[in-house]
Protein backbone atom coordinates (compact mmCIF):
# COMPACT_ATOMS: atom_id res chain seq x y z
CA UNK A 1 12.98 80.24 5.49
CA UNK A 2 13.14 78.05 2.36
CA UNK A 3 10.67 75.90 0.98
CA UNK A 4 11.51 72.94 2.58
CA UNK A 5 10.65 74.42 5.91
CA UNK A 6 7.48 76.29 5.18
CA UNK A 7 6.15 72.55 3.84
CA UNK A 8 7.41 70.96 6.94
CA UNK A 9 5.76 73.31 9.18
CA UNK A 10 2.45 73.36 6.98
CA UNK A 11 3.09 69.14 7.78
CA UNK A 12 3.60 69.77 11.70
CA UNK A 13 0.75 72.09 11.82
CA UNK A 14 -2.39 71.28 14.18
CA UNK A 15 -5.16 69.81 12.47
CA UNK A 16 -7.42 72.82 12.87
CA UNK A 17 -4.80 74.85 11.12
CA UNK A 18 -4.16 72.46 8.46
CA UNK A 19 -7.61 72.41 8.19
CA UNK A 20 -7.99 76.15 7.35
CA UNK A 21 -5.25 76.39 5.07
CA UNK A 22 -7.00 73.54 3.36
CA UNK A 23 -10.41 76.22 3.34
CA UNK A 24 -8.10 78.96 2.37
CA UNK A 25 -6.63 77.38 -0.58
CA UNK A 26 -9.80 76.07 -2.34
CA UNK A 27 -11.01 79.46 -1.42
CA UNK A 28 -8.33 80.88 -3.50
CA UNK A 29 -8.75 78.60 -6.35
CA UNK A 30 -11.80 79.15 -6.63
CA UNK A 31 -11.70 82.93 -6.78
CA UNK A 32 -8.60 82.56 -9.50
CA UNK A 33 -10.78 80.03 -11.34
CA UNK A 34 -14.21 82.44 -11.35
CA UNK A 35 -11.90 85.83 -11.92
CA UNK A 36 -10.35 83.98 -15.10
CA UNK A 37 -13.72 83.03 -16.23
CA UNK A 38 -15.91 86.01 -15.58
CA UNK A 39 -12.91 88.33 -17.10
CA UNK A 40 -13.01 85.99 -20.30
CA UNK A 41 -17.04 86.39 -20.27
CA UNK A 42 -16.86 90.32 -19.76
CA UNK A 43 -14.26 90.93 -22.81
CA UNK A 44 -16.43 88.93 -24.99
CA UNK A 45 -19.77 91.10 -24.12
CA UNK A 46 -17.77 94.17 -24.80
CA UNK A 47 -16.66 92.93 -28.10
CA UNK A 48 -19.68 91.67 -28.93
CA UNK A 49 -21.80 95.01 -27.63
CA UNK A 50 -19.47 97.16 -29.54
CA UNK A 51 -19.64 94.41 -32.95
CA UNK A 52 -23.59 94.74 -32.54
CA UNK A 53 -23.87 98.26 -31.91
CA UNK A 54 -22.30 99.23 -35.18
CA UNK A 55 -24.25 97.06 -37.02
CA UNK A 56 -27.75 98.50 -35.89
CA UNK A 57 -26.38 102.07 -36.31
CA UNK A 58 -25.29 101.14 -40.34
CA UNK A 59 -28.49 99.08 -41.01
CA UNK A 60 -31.40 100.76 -42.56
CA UNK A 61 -34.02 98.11 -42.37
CA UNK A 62 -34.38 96.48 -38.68
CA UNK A 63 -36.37 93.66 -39.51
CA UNK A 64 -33.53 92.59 -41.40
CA UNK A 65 -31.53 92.55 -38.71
CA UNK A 66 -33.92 90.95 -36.52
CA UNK A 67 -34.59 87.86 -38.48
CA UNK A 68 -29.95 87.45 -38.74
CA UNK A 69 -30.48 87.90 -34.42
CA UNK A 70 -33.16 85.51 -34.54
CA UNK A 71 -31.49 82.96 -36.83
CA UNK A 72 -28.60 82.37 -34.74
CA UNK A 73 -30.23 83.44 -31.42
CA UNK A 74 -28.03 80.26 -29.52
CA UNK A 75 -25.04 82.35 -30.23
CA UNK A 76 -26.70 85.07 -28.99
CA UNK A 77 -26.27 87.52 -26.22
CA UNK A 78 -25.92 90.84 -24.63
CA UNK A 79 -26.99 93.87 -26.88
CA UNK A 80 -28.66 91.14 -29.71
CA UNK A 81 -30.83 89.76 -27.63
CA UNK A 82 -31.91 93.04 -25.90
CA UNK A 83 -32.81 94.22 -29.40
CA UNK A 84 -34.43 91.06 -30.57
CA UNK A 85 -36.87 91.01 -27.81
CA UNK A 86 -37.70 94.19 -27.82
CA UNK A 87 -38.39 94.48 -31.56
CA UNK A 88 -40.10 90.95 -30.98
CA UNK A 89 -42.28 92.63 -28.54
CA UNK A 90 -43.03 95.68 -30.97
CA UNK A 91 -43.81 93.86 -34.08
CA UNK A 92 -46.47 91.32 -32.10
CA UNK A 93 -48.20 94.14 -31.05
CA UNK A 94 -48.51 95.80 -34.35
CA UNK A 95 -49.77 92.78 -35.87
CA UNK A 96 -52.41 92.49 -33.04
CA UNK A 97 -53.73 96.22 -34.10
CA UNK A 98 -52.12 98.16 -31.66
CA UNK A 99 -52.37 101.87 -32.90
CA UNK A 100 -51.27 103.77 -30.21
CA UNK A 101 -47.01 104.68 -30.15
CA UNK A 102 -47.10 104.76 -26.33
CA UNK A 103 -48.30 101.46 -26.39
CA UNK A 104 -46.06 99.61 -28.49
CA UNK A 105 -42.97 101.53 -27.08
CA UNK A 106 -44.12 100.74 -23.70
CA UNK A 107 -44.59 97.21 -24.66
CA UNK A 108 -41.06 97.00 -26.45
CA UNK A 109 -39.67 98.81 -23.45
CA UNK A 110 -40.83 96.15 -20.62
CA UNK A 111 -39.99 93.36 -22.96
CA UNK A 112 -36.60 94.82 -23.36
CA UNK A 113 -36.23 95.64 -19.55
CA UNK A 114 -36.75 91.65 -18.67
CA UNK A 115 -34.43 91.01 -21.58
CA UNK A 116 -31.33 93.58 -19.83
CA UNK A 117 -32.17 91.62 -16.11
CA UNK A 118 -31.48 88.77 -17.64
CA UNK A 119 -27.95 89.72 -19.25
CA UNK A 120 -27.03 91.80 -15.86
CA UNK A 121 -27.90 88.47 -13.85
CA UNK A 122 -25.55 86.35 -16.18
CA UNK A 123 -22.48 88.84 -16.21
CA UNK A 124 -22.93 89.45 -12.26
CA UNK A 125 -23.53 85.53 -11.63
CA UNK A 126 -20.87 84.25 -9.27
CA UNK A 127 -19.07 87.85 -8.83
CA UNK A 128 -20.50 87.85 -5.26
CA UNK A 129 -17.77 84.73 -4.72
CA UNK A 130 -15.11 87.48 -4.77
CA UNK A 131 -16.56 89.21 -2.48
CA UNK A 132 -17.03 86.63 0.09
CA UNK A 133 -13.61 85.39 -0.27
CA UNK A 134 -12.13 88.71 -0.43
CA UNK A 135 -13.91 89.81 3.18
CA UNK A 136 -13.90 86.44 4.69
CA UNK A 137 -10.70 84.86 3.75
CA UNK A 138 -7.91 86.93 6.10
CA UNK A 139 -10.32 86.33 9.22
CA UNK A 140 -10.40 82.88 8.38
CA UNK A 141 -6.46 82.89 8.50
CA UNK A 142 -6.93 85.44 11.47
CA UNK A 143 -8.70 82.28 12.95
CA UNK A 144 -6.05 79.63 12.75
CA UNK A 145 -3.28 82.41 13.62
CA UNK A 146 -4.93 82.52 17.03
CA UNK A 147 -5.21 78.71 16.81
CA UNK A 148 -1.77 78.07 16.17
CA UNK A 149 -0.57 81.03 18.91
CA UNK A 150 -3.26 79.65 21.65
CA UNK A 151 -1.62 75.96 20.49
CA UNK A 152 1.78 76.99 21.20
CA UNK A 153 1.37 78.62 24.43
CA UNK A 154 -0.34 75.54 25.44
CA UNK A 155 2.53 73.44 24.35
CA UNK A 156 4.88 75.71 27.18
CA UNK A 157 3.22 73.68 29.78
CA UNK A 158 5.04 70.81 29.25
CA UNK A 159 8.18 71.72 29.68
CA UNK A 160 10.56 73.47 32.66
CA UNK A 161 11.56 76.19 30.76
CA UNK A 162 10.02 78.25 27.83
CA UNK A 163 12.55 79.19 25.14
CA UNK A 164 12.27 80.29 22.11
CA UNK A 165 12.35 77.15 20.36
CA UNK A 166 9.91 75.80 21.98
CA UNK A 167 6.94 78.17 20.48
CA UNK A 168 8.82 79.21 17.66
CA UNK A 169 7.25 76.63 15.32
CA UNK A 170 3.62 77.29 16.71
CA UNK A 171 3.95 80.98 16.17
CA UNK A 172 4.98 79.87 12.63
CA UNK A 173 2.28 77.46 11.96
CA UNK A 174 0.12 80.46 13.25
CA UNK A 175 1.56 83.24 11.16
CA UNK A 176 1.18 81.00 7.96
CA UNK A 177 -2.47 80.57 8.13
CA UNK A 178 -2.42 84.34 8.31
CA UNK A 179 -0.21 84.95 5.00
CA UNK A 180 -2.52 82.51 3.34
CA UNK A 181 -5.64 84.20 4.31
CA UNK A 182 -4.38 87.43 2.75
CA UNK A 183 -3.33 85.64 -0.25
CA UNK A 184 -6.85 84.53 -1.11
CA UNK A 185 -8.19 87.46 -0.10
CA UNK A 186 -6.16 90.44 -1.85
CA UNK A 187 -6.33 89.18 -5.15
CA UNK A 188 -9.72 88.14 -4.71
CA UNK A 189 -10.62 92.45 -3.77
CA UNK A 190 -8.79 93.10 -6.60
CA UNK A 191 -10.84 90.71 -8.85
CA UNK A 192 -14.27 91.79 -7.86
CA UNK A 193 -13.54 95.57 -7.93
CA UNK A 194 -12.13 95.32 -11.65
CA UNK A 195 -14.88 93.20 -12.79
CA UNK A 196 -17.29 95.32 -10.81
CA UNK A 197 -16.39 97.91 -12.52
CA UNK A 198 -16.51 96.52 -16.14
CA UNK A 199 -19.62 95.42 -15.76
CA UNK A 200 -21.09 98.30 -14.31
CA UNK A 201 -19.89 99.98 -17.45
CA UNK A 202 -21.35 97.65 -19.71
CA UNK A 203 -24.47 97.95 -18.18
CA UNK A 204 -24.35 101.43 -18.96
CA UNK A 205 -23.27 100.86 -22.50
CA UNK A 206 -26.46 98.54 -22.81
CA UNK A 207 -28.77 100.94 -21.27
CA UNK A 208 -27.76 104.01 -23.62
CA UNK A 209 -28.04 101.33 -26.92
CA UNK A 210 -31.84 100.81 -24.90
CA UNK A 211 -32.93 104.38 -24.93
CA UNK A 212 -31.36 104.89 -28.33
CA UNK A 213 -34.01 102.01 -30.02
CA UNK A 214 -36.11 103.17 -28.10
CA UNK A 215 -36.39 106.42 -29.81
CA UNK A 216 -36.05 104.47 -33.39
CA UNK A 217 -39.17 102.60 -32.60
CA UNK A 218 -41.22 105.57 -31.21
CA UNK A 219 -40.44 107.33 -34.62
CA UNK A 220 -41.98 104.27 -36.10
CA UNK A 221 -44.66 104.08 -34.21
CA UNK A 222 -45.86 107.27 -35.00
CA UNK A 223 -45.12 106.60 -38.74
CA UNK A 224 -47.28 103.90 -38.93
């Protein structure tokens, strides 16, 4: 089959099939189009984790730091804004005469647990796309393949004798939606469990950098 018969049978095809390869192709866009985007965002929150992480580990003063997150806190995110809440959070309550080190490390550590739901809800945001196009897309296809076949069969009633030809191009038409189903839907599985993945590890990275302040400002606290 070349190309110029696989676009004249996607032409010929019922409307119902046309329809779903229509679904099944801005499925598939939009799957390349958020795997692109959310594999762009996730390198950059690595980088940018990793950057930030060995600049809190080599800096000796942390309000320093805080006032350079704080500064340019638009083009913040990730690990730098984790930190900058939380030390936020741990200076205010200083200032208000909080003595005890439980209490301002309890008080960083909630602040800095909203800050971490926030940057897990922006580097999950829209992964769950994947997953729906990835699960749903082949029985989609599956659907019009049963269209197309059911169409066919139908079309045997109109004539004396059933050859070959005669449901060949329905059983095409059907098969197609099928191949296009499974081509939104494979890379699509692929897609959500590499970025899955990432993220889940970034999480963790972000989450270890947590306890680690953690500790810094519980030594402070008790210094104070």
């Amino acid at each position: 089959m070349n190309d110029s018969d696989l676009i004249e049978i996607i032409l010929t095809a019922s409307p119902v099939v046309q329809t779903v390869m229509v679904l099944l192709a801005i499925m598939s866009l939009a799957a390349w189009s958020v795997a692109f985007a959310k594999s762009y965002q996730v390198r950059k929150a690595l980088r940018e984790a990793k950057q930030f992480e060995k600049i809190f580990w080599e800096t000796q003063e942390l309000s320093s730091l805080y006032h350079q997150v704080e500064s340019n806190r638009h083009d913040a995110a990730g690990l730098a804004l984790i930190f900058a809440d939380g030390f936020k959070e741990f200076a205010r309550l200083k200032q208000q005469g909080v003595q005890e080190a439980a209490d301002l490390v309890s008080g960083a550590q909630r602040t800095m647990k909203i800050a971490f739901s926030r940057q897990s809800d922006a580097l999950e945001n829209h992964l769950s796309l994947l997953a729906t196009v990835g699960s749903s897309a082949p029985y989609i296809g599956l659907f019009g393949t049963v269209w197309g076949v059911m169409h066919a069969f139908q079309s045997l009633g109109d004539v004396q004798h059933a050859t070959l030809a005669a449901v060949a191009p329905g059983i095409s038409e059907a098969l197609i939606a099928t191949a296009i189903g499974l081509f939104a839907a494979i890379p699509a599985v692929i897609a959500y469990n590499r970025l899955t993945n990432k993220v889940d590890r970034l999480l963790n990275e972000y989450e270890n950098f947590s306890e680690g302040f953690l500790t810094i400002l519980h030594r402070q606290a008790h210094s104070v």
